[in-house]
N, C-alpha and C. Protein backbone atom coordinates (compact mmCIF):
# COMPACT_ATOMS: atom_id res chain seq x y z
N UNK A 1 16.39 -149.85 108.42
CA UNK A 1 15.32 -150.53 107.71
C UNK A 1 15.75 -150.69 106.24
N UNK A 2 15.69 -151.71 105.66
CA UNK A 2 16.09 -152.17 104.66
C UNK A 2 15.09 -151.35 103.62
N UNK A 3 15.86 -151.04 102.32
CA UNK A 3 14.81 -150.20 100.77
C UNK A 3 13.68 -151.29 100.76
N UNK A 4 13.81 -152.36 100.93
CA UNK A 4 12.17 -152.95 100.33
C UNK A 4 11.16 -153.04 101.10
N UNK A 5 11.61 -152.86 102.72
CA UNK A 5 10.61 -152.38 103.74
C UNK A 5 10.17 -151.03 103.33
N UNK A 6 11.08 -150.25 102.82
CA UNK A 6 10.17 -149.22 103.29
C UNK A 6 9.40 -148.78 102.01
N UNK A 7 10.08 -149.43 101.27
CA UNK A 7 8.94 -149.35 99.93
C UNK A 7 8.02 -150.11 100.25
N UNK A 8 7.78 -150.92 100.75
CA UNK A 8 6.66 -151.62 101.47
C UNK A 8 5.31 -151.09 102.39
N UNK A 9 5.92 -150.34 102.83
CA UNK A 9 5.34 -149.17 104.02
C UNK A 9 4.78 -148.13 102.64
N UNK A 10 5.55 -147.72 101.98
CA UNK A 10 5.35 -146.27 101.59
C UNK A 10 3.70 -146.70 100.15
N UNK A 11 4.11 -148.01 100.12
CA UNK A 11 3.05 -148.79 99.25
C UNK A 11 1.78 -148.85 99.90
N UNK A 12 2.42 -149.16 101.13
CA UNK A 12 0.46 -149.26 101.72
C UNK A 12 0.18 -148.18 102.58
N UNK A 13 0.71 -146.69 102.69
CA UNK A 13 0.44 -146.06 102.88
C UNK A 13 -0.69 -144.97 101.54
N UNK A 14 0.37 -144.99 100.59
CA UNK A 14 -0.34 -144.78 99.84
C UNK A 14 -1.55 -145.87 99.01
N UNK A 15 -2.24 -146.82 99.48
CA UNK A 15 -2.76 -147.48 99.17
C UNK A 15 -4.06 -147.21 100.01
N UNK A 16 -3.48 -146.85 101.59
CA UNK A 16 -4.96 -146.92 102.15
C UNK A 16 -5.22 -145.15 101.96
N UNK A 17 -4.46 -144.17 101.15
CA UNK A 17 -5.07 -142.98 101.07
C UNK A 17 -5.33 -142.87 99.66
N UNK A 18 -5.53 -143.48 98.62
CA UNK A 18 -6.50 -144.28 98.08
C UNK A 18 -7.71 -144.13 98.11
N UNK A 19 -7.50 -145.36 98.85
CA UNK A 19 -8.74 -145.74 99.63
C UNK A 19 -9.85 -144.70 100.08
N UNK A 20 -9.34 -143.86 100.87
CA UNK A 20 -10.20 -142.48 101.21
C UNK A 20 -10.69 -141.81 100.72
N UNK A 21 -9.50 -141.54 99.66
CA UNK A 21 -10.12 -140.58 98.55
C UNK A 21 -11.67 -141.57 97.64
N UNK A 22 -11.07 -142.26 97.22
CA UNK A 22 -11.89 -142.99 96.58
C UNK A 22 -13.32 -143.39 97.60
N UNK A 23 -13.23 -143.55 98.62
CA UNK A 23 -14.46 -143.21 99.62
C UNK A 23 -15.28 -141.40 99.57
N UNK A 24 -14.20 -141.00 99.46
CA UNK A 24 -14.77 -139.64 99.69
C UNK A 24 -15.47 -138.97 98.33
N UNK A 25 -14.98 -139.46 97.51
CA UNK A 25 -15.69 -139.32 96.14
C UNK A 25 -17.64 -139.55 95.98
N UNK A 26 -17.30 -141.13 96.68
CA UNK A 26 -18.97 -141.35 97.02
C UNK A 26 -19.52 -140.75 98.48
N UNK A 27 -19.17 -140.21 99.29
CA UNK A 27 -19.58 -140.06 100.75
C UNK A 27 -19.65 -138.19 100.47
N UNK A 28 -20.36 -137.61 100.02
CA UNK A 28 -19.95 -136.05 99.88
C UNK A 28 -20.15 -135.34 101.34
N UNK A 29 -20.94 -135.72 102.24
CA UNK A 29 -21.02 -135.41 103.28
C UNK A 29 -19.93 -135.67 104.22
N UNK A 30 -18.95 -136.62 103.88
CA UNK A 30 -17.68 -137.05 104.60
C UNK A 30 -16.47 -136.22 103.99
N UNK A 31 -16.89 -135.92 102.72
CA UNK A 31 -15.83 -135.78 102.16
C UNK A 31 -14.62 -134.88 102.51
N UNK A 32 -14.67 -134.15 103.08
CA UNK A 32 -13.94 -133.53 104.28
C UNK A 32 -12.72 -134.38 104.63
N UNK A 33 -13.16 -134.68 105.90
CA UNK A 33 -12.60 -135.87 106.81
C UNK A 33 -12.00 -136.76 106.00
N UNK A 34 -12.88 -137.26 105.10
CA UNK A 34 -11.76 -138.11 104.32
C UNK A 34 -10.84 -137.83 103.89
N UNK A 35 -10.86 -136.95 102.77
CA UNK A 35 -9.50 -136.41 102.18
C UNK A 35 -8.45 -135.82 103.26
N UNK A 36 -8.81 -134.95 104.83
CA UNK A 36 -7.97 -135.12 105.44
C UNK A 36 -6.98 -136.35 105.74
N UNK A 37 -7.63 -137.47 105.66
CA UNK A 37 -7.08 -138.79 106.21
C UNK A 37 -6.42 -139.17 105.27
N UNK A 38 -6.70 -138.82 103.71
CA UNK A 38 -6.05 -139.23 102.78
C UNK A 38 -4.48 -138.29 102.59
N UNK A 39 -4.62 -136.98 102.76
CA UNK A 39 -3.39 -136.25 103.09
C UNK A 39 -2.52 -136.82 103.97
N UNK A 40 -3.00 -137.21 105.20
CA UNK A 40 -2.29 -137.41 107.08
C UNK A 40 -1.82 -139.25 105.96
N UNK A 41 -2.09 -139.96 105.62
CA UNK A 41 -1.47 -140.93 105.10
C UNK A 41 -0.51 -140.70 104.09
N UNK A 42 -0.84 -139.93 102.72
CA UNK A 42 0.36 -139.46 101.99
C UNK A 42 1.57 -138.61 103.13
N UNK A 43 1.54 -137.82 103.63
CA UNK A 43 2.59 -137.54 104.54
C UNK A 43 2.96 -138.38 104.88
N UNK A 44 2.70 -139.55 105.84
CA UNK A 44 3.02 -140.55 106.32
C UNK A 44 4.39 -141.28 105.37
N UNK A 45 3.74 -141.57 104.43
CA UNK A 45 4.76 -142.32 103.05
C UNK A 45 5.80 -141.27 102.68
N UNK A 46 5.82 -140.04 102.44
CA UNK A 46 6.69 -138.94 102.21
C UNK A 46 7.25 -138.91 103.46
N UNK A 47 7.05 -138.98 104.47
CA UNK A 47 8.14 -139.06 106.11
C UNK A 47 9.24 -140.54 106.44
N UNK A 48 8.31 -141.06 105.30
CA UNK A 48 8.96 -142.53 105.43
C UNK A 48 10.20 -142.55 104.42
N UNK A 49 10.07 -141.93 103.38
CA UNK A 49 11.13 -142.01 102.75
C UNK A 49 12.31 -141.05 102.76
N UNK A 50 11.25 -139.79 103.43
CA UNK A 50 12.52 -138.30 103.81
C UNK A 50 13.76 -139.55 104.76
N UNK A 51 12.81 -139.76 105.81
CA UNK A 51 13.91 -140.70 106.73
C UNK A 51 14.60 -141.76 106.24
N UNK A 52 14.27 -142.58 105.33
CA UNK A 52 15.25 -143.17 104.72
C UNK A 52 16.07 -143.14 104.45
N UNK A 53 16.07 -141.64 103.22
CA UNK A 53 17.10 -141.03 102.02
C UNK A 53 17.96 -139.95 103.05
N UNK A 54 17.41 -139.51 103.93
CA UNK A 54 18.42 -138.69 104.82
C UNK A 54 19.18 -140.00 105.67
N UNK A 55 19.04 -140.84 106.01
CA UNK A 55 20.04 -141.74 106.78
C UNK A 55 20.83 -142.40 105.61
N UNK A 56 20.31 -142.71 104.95
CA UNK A 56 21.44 -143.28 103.51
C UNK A 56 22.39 -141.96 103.09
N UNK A 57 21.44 -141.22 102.77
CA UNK A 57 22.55 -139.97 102.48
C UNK A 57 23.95 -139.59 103.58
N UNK A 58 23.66 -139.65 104.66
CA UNK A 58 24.34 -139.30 105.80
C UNK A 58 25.22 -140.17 106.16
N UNK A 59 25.17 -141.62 105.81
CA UNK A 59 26.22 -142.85 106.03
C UNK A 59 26.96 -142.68 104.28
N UNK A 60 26.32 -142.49 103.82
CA UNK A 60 27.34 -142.43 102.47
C UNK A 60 28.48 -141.08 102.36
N UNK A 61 28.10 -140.64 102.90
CA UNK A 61 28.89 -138.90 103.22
C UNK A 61 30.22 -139.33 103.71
N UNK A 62 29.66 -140.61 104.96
CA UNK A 62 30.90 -140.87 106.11
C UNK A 62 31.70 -141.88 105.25
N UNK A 63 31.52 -142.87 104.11
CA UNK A 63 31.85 -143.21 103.42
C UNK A 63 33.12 -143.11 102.58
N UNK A 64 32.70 -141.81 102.17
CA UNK A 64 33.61 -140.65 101.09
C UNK A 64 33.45 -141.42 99.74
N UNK A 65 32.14 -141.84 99.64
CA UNK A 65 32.27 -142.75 98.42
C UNK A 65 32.08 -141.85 97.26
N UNK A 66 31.29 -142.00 96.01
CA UNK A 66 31.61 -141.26 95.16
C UNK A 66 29.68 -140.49 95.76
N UNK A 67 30.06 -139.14 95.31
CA UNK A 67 28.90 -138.02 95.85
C UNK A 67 27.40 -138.92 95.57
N UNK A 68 26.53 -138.39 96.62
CA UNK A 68 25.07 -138.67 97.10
C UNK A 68 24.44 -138.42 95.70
N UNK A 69 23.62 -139.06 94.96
CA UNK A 69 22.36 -138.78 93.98
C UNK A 69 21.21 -139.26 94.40
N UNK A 70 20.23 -138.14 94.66
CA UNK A 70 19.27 -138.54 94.76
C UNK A 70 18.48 -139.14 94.45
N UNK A 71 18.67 -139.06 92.94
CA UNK A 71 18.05 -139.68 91.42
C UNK A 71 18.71 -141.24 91.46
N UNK A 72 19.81 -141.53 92.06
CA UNK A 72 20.53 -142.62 91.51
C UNK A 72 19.99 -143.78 92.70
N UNK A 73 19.86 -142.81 93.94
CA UNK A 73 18.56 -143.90 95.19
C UNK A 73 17.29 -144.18 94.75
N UNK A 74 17.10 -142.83 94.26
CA UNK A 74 15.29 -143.52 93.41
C UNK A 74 15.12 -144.48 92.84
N UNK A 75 16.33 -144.38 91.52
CA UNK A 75 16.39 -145.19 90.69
C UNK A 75 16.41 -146.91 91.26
N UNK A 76 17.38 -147.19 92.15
CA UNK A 76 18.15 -148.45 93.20
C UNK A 76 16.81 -148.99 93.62
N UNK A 77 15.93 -147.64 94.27
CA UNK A 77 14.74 -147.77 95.25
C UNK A 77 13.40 -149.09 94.04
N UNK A 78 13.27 -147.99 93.38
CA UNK A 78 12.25 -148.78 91.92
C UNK A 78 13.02 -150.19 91.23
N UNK A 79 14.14 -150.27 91.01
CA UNK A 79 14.38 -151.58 91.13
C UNK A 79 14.33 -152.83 91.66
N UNK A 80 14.38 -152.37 93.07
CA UNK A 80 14.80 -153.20 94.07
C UNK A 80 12.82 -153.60 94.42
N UNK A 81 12.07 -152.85 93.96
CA UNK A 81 10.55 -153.07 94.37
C UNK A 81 10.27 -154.20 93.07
């Protein structure tokens, strides 16, 4: 999956947990449930990018190019959005 898909994904994941929270703010009787849903979506976006940066990391290894930065994918990642 290409960096701007999944910055894509990881955008509207965190967009619709958001959303929840910002529901759950007015709903106090929900508010529970919501913010669960708002967690179970931030994970979602954090699983999306663990899997990313571990398959990029892991083809660049086989590479032998110059060493993995994590900071230097972030960086690539926010550009490329």
């Amino acid at each position: 999956m290409s960096s701007n898909a999944v910055l894509e994904n990881v955008r509207r994941y965190r967009a619709i947990a958001s959303l929840y929270r910002q529901t759950a703010a007015f709903r106090p009787l929900q508010r529970h449930s919501l913010l669960g849903e708002a967690e179970r979506w931030e994970h979602l976006a954090i699983s999306e990018l663990e899997v990313y940066f571990s398959t990029h990391s892991s083809s660049r290894v086989h590479e032998q190019s110059a060493p993995w930065s994590y900071h230097e994918d972030c960086e690539a990642l926010a550009v490329a959005a």
